[in-house]
PDB file of N, CA and C in Angstrom:
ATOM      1  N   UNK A   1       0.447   2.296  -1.626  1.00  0.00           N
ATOM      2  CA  UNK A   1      -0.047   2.939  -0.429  1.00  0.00           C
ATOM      3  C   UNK A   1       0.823   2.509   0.745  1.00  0.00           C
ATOM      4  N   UNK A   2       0.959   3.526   1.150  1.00  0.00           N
ATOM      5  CA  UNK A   2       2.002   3.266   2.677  1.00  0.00           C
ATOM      6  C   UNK A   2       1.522   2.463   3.750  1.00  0.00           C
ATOM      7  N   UNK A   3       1.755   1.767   4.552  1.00  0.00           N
ATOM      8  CA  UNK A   3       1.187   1.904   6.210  1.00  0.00           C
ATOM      9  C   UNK A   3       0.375   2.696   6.593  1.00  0.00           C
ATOM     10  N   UNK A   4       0.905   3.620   6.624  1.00  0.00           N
ATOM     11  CA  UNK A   4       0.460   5.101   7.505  1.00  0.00           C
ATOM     12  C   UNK A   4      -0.869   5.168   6.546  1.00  0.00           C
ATOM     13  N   UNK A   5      -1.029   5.397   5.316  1.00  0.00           N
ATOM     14  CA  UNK A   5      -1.641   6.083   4.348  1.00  0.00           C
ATOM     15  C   UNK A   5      -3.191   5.359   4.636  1.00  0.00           C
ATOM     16  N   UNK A   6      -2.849   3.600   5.088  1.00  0.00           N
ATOM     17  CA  UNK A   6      -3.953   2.731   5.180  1.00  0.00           C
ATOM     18  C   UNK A   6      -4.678   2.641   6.133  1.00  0.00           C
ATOM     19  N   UNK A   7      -3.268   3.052   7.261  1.00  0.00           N
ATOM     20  CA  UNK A   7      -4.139   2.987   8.674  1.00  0.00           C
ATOM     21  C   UNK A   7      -5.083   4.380   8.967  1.00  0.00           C
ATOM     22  N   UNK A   8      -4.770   5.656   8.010  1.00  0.00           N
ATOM     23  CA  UNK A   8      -5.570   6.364   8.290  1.00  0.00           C
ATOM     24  C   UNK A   8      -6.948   6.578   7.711  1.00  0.00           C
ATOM     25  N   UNK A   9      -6.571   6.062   6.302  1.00  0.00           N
ATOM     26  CA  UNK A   9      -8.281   5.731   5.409  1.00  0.00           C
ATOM     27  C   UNK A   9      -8.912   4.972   5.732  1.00  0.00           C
ATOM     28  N   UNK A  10      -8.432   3.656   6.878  1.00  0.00           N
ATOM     29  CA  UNK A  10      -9.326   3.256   7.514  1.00  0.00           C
ATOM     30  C   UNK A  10      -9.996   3.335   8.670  1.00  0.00           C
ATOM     31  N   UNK A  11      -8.968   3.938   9.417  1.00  0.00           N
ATOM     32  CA  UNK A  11      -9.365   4.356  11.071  1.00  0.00           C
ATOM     33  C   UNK A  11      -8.733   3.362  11.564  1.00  0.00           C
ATOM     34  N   UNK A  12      -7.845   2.911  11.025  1.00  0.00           N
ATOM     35  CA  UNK A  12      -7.412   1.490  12.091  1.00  0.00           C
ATOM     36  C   UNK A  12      -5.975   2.460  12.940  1.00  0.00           C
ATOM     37  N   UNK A  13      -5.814   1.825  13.552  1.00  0.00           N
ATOM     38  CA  UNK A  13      -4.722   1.814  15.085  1.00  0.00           C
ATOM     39  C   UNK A  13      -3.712   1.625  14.869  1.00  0.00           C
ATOM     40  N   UNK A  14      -2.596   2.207  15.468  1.00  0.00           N
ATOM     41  CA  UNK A  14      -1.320   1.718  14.827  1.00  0.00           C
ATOM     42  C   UNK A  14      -1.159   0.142  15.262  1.00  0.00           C
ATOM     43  N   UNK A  15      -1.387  -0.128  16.847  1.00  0.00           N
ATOM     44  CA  UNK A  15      -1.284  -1.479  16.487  1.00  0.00           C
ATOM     45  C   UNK A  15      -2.085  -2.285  16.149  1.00  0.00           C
ATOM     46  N   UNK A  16      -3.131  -2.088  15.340  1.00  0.00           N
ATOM     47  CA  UNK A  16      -3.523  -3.129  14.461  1.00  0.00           C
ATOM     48  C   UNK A  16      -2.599  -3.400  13.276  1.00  0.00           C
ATOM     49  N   UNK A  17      -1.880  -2.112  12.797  1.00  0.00           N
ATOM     50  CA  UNK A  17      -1.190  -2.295  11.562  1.00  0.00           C
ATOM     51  C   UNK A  17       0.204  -3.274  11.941  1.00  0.00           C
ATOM     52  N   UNK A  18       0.743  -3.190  13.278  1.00  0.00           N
ATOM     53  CA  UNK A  18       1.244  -3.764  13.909  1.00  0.00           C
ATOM     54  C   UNK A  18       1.432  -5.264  13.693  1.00  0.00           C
ATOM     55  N   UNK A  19      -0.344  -5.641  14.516  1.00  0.00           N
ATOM     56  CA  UNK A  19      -0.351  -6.993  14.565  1.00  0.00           C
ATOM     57  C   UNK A  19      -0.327  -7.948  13.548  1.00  0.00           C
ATOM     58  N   UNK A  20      -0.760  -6.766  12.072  1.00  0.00           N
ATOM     59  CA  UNK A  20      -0.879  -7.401  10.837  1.00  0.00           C
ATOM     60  C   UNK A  20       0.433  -7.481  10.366  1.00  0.00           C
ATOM     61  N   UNK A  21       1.645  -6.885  10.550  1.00  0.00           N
ATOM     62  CA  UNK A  21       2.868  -7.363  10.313  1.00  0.00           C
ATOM     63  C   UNK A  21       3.324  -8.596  11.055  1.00  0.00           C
ATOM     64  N   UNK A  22       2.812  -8.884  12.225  1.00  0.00           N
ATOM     65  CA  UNK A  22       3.512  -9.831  12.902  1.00  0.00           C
ATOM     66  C   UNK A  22       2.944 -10.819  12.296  1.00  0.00           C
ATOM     67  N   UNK A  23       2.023 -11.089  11.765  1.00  0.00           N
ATOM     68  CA  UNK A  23       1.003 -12.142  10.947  1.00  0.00           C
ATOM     69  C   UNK A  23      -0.182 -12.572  11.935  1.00  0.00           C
ATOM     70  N   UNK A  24      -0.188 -11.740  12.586  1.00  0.00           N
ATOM     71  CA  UNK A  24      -1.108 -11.906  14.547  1.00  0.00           C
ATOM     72  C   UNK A  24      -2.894 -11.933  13.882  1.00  0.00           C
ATOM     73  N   UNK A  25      -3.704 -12.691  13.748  1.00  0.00           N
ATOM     74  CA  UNK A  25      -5.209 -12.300  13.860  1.00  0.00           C
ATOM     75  C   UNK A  25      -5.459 -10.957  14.067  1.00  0.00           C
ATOM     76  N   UNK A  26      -6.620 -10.995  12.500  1.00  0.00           N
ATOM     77  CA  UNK A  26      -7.153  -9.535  13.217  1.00  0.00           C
ATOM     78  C   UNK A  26      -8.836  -9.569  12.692  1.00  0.00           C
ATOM     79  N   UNK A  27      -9.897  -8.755  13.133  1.00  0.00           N
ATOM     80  CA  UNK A  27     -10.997  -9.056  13.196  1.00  0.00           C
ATOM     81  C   UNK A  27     -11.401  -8.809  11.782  1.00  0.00           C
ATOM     82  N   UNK A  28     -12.859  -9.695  11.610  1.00  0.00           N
ATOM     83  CA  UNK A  28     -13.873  -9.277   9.967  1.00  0.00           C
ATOM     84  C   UNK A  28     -13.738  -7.844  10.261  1.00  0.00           C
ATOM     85  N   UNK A  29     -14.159  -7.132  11.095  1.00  0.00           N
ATOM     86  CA  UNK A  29     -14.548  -5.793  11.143  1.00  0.00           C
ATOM     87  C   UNK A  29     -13.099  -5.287  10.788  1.00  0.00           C
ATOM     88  N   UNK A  30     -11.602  -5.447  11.158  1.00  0.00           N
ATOM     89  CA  UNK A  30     -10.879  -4.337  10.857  1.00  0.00           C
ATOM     90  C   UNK A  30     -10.939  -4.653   9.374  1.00  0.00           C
ATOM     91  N   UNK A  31     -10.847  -6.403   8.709  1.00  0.00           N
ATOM     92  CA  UNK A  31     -10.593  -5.862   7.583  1.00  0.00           C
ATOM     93  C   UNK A  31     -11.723  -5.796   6.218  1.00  0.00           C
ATOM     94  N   UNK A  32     -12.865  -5.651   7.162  1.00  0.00           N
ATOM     95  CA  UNK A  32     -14.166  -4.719   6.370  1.00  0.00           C
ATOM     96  C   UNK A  32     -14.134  -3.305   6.149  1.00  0.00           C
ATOM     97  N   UNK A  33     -13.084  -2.686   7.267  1.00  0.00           N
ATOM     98  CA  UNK A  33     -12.692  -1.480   7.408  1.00  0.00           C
ATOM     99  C   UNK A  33     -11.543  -1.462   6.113  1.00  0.00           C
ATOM    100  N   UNK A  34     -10.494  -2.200   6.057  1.00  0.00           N
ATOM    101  CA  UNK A  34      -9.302  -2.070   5.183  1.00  0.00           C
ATOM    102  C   UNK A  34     -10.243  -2.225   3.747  1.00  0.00           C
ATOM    103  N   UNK A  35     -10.866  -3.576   3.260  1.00  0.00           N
ATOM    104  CA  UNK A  35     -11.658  -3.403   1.818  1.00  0.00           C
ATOM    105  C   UNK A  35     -12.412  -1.962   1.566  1.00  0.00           C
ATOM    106  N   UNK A  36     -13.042  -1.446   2.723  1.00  0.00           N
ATOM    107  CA  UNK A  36     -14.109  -0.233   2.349  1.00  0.00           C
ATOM    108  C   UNK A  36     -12.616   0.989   2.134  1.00  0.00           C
ATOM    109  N   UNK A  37     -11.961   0.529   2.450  1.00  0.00           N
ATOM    110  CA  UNK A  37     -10.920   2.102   2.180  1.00  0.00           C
ATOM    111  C   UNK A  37     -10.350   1.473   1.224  1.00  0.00           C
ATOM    112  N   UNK A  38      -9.988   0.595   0.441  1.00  0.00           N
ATOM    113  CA  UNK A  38      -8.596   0.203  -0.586  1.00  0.00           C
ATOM    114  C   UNK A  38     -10.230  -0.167  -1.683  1.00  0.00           C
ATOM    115  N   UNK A  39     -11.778   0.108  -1.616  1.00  0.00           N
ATOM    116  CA  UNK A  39     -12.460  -0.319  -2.302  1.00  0.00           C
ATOM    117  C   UNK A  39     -12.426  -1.470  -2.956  1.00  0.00           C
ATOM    118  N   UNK A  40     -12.014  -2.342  -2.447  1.00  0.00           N
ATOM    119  CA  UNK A  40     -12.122  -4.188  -2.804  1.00  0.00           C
ATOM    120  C   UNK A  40     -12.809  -4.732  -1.847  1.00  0.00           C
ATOM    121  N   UNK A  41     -12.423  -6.134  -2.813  1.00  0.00           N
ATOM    122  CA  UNK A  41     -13.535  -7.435  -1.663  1.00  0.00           C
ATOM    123  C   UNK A  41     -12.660  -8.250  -0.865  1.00  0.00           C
ATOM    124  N   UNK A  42     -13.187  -8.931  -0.096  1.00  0.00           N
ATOM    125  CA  UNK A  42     -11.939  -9.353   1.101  1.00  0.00           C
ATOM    126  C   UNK A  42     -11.558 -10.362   0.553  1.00  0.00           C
ATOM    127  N   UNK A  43     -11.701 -10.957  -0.779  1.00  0.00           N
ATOM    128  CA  UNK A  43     -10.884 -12.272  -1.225  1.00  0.00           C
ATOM    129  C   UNK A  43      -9.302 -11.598  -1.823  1.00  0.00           C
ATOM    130  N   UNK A  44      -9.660  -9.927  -2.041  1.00  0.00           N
ATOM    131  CA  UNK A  44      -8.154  -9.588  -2.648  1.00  0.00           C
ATOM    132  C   UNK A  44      -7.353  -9.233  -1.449  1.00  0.00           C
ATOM    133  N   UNK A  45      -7.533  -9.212   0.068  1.00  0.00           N
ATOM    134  CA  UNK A  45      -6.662  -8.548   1.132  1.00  0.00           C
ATOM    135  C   UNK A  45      -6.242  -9.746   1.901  1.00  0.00           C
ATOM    136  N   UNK A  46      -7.146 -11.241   1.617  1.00  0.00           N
ATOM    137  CA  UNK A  46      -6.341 -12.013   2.423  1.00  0.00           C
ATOM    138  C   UNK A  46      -5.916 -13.173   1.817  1.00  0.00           C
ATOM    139  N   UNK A  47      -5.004 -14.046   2.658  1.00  0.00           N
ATOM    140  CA  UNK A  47      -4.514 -15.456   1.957  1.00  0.00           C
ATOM    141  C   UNK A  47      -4.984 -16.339   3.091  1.00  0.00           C
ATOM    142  N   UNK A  48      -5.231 -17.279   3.077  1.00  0.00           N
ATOM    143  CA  UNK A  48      -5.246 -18.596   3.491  1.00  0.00           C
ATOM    144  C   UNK A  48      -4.163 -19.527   3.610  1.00  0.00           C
ATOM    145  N   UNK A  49      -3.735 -19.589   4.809  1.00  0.00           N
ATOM    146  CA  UNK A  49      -2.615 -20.571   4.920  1.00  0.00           C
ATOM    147  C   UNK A  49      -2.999 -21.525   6.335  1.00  0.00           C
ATOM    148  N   UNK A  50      -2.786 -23.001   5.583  1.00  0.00           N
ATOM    149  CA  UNK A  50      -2.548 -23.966   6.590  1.00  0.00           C
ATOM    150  C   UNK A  50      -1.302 -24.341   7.561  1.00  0.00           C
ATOM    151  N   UNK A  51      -2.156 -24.157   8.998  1.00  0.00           N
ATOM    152  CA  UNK A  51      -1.118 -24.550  10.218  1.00  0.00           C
ATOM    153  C   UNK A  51      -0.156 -25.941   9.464  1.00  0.00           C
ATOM    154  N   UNK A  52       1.408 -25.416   9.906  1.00  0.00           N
ATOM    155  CA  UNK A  52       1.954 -26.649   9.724  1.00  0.00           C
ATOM    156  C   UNK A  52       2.069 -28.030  10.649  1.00  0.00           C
ATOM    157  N   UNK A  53       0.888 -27.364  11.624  1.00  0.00           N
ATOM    158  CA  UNK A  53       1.089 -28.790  12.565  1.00  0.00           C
ATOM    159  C   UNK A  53      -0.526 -29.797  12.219  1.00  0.00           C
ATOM    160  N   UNK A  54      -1.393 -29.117  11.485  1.00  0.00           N
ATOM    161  CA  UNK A  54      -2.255 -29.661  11.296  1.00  0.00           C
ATOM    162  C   UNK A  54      -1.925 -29.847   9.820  1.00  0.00           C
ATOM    163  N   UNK A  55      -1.216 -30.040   8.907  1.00  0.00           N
ATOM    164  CA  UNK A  55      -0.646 -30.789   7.965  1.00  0.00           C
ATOM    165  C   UNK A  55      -0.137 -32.633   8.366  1.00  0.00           C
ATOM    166  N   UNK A  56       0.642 -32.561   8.700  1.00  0.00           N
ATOM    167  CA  UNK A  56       1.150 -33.967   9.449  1.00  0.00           C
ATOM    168  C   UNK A  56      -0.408 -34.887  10.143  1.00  0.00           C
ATOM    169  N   UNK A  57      -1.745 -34.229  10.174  1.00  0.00           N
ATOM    170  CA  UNK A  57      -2.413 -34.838  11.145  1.00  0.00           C
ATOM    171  C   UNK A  57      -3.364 -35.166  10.091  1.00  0.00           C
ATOM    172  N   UNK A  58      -3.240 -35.261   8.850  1.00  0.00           N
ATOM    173  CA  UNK A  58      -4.823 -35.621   8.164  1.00  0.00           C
ATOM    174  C   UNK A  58      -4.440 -36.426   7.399  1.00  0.00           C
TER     175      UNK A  58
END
């Protein structure tokens, strides 16, 4: 599925699709919007990654 193809089955904005390239935060709601259009659960659309400055601090 394209960009384009996602941002329109979901209703999202171009720059949301935007901010999600830049790796920028984006809300539960847009990507409750992205699972209800790609029909998954939100453990398959996101990753979890730790700040590298809060590595060095624990």
């Amino acid at each position: 599925m394209r960009k384009e193809d996602l941002r329109i089955a979901a209703g999202l904005t171009t720059n949301m699709i935007a901010n999600m390239g830049k790796g920028k935060n984006i809300s539960m709601e847009t990507l409750v919007r992205i699972c209800e259009a790609l029909n998954c659960g939100i453990l398959d659309v996101i990753e979890l990654e730790q700040d590298e400055d809060v590595e060095g601090k624990e």
